[in-house]
C-alpha atoms as a PDB file:
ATOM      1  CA  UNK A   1     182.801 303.992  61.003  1.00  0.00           C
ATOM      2  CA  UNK A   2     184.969 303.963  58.389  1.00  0.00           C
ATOM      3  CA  UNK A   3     185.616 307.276  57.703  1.00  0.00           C
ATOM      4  CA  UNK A   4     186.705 307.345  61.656  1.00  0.00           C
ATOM      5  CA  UNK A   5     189.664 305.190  60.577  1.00  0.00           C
ATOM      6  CA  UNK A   6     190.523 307.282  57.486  1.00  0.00           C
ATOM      7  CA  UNK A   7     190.568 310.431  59.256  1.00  0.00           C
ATOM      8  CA  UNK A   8     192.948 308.898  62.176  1.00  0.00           C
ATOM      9  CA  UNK A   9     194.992 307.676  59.442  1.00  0.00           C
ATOM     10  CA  UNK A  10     194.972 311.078  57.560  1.00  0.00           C
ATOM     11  CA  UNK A  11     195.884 313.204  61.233  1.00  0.00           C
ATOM     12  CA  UNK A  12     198.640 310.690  62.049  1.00  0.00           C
ATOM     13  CA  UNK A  13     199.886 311.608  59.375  1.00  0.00           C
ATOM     14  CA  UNK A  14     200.200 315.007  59.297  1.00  0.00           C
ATOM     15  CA  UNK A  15     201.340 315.048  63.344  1.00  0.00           C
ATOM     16  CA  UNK A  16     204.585 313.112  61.843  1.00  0.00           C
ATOM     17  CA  UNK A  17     205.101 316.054  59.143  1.00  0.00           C
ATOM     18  CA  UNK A  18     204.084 319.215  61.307  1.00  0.00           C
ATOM     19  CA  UNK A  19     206.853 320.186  63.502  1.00  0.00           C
ATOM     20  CA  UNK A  20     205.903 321.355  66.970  1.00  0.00           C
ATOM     21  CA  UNK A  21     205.198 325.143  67.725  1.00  0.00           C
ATOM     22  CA  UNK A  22     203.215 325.183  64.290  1.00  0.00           C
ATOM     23  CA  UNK A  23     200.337 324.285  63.069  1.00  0.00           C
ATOM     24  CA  UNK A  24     198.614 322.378  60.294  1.00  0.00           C
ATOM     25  CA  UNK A  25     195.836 324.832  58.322  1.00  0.00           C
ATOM     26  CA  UNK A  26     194.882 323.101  55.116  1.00  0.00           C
ATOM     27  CA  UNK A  27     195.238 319.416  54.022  1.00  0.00           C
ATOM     28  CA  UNK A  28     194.815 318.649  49.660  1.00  0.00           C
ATOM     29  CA  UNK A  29     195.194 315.003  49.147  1.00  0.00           C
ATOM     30  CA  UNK A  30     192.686 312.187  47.177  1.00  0.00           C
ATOM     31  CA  UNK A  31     191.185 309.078  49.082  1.00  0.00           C
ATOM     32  CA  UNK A  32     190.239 306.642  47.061  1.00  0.00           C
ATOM     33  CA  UNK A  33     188.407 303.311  48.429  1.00  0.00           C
ATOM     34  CA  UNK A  34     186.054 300.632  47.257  1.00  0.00           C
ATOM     35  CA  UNK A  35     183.145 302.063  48.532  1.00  0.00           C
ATOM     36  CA  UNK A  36     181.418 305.429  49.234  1.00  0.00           C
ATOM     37  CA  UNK A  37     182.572 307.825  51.468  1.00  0.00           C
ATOM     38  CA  UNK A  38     181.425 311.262  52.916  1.00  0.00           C
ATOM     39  CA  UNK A  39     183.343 313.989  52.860  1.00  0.00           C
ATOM     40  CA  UNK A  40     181.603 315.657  55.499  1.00  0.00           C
ATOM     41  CA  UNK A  41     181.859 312.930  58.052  1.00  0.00           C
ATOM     42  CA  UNK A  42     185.627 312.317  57.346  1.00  0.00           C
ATOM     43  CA  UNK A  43     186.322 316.191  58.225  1.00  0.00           C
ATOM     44  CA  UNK A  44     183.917 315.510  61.668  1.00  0.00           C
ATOM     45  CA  UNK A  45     185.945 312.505  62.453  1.00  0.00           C
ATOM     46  CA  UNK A  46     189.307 314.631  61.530  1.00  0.00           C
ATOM     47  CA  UNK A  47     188.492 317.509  63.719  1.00  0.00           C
ATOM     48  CA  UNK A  48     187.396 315.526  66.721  1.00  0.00           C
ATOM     49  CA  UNK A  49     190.625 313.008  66.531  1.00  0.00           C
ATOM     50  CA  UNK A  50     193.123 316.472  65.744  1.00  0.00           C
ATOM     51  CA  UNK A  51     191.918 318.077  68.806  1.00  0.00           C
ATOM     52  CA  UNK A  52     195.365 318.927  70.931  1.00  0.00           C
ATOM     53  CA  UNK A  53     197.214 317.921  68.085  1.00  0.00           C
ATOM     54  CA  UNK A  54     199.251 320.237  65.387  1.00  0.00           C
ATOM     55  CA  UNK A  55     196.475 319.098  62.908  1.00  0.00           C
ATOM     56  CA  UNK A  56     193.898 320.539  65.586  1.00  0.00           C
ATOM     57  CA  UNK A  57     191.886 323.275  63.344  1.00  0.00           C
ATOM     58  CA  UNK A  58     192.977 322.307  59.542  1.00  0.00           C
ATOM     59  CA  UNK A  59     190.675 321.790  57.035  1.00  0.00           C
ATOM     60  CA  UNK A  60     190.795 319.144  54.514  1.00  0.00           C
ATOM     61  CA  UNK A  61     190.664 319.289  50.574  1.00  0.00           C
ATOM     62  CA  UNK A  62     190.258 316.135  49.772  1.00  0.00           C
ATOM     63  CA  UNK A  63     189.344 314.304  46.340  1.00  0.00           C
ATOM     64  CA  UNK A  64     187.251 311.478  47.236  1.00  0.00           C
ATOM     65  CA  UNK A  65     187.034 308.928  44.410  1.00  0.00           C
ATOM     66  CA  UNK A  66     185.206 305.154  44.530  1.00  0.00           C
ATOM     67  CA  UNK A  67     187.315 302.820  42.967  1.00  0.00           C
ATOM     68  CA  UNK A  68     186.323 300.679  39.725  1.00  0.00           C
ATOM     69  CA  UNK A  69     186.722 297.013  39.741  1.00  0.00           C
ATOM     70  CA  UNK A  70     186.313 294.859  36.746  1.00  0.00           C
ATOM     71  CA  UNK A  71     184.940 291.152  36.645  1.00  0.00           C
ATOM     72  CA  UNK A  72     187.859 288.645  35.214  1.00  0.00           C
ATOM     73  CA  UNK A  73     184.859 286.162  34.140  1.00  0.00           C
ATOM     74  CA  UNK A  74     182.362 288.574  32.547  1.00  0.00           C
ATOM     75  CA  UNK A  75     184.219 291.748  31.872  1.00  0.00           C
ATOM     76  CA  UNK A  76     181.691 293.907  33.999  1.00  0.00           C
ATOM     77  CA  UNK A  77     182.930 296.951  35.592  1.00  0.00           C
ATOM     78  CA  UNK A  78     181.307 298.054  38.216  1.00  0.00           C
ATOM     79  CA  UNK A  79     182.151 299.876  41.939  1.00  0.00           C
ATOM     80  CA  UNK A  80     182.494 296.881  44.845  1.00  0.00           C
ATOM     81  CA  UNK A  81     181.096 297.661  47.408  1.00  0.00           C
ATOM     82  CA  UNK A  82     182.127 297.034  51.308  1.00  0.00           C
ATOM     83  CA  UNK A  83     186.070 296.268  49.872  1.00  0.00           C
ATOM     84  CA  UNK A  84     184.330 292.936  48.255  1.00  0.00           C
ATOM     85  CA  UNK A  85     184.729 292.598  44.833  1.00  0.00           C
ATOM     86  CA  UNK A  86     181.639 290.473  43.727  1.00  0.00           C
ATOM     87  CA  UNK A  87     180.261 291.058  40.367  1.00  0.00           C
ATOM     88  CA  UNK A  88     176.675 292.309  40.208  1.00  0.00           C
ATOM     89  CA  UNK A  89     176.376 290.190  36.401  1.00  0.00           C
ATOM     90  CA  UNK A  90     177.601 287.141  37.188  1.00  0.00           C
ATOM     91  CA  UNK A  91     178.494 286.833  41.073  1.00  0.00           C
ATOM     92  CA  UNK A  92     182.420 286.107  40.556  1.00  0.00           C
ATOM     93  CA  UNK A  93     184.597 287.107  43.322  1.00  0.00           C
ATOM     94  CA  UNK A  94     187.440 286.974  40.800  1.00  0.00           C
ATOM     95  CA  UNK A  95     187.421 291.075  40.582  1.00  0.00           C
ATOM     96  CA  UNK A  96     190.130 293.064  39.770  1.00  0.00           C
ATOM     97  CA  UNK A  97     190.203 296.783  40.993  1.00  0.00           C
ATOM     98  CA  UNK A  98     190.897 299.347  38.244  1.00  0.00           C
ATOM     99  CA  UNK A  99     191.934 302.420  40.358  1.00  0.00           C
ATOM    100  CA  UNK A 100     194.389 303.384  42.396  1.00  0.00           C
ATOM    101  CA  UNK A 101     193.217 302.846  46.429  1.00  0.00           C
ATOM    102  CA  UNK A 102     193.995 304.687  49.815  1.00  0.00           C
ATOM    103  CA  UNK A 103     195.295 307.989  50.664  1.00  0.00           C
ATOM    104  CA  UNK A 104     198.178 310.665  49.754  1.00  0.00           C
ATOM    105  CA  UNK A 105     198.822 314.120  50.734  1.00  0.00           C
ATOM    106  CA  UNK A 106     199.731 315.931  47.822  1.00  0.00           C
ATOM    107  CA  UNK A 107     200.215 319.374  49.905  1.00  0.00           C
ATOM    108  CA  UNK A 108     200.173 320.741  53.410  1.00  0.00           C
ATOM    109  CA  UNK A 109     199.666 324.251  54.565  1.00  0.00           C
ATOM    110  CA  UNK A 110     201.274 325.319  57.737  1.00  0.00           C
ATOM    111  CA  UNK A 111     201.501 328.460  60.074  1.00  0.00           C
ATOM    112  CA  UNK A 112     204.353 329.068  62.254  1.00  0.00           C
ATOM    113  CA  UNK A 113     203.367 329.953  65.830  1.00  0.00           C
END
């Protein structure tokens, strides 16, 4: 379900950028969350929410990263899962995330129609 709400996130954002009477073909960006993701089911959820749209047919290069958290009582690193940052050592909730999180677009290939 997730990846449904990145890849609605990811086309709105490239319907803002895409002027009409073209059309979006290739998407390179990075995602990076606090949990596990499939690249495969974020391009399914992209292609069914781009139908109609300018984003309709592009495919997406994305660099999908999980982010690191560390523990602030034991020191632990470790990858949260579910956006909760509980230690697997100790239990603390008091986790601090290590990475960079969400999405960018770093490029966007488009063809004039």
């Amino acid at each position: 379900m997730h990846e449904s709400v990145l890849a609605r996130q990811l086309v709105n954002a490239v319907v803002e950028r895409v002027p009409a009477g073209s059309q979006a073909t290739r998407i390179t960006g990075w995602l990076a969350e606090t949990e596990a993701l499939n690249g495969d089911s974020i391009q399914l959820h992209f292609d069914n929410l781009a139908k109609g749209t300018t984003a309709e047919g592009a495919t997406l290069d994305l660099t999908l990263t999980h982010v690191r958290a560390k523990c602030e009582g034991c020191g632990e690193v470790y990858l949260p899962e579910h956006h909760l940052t509980v230690c697997p050592s100790c239990g603390s909730l008091d986790g601090t995330l290590l990475d960079r999180t969400g999405l960018g677009i770093e490029s966007l290939e488009v063809r004039e129609s």
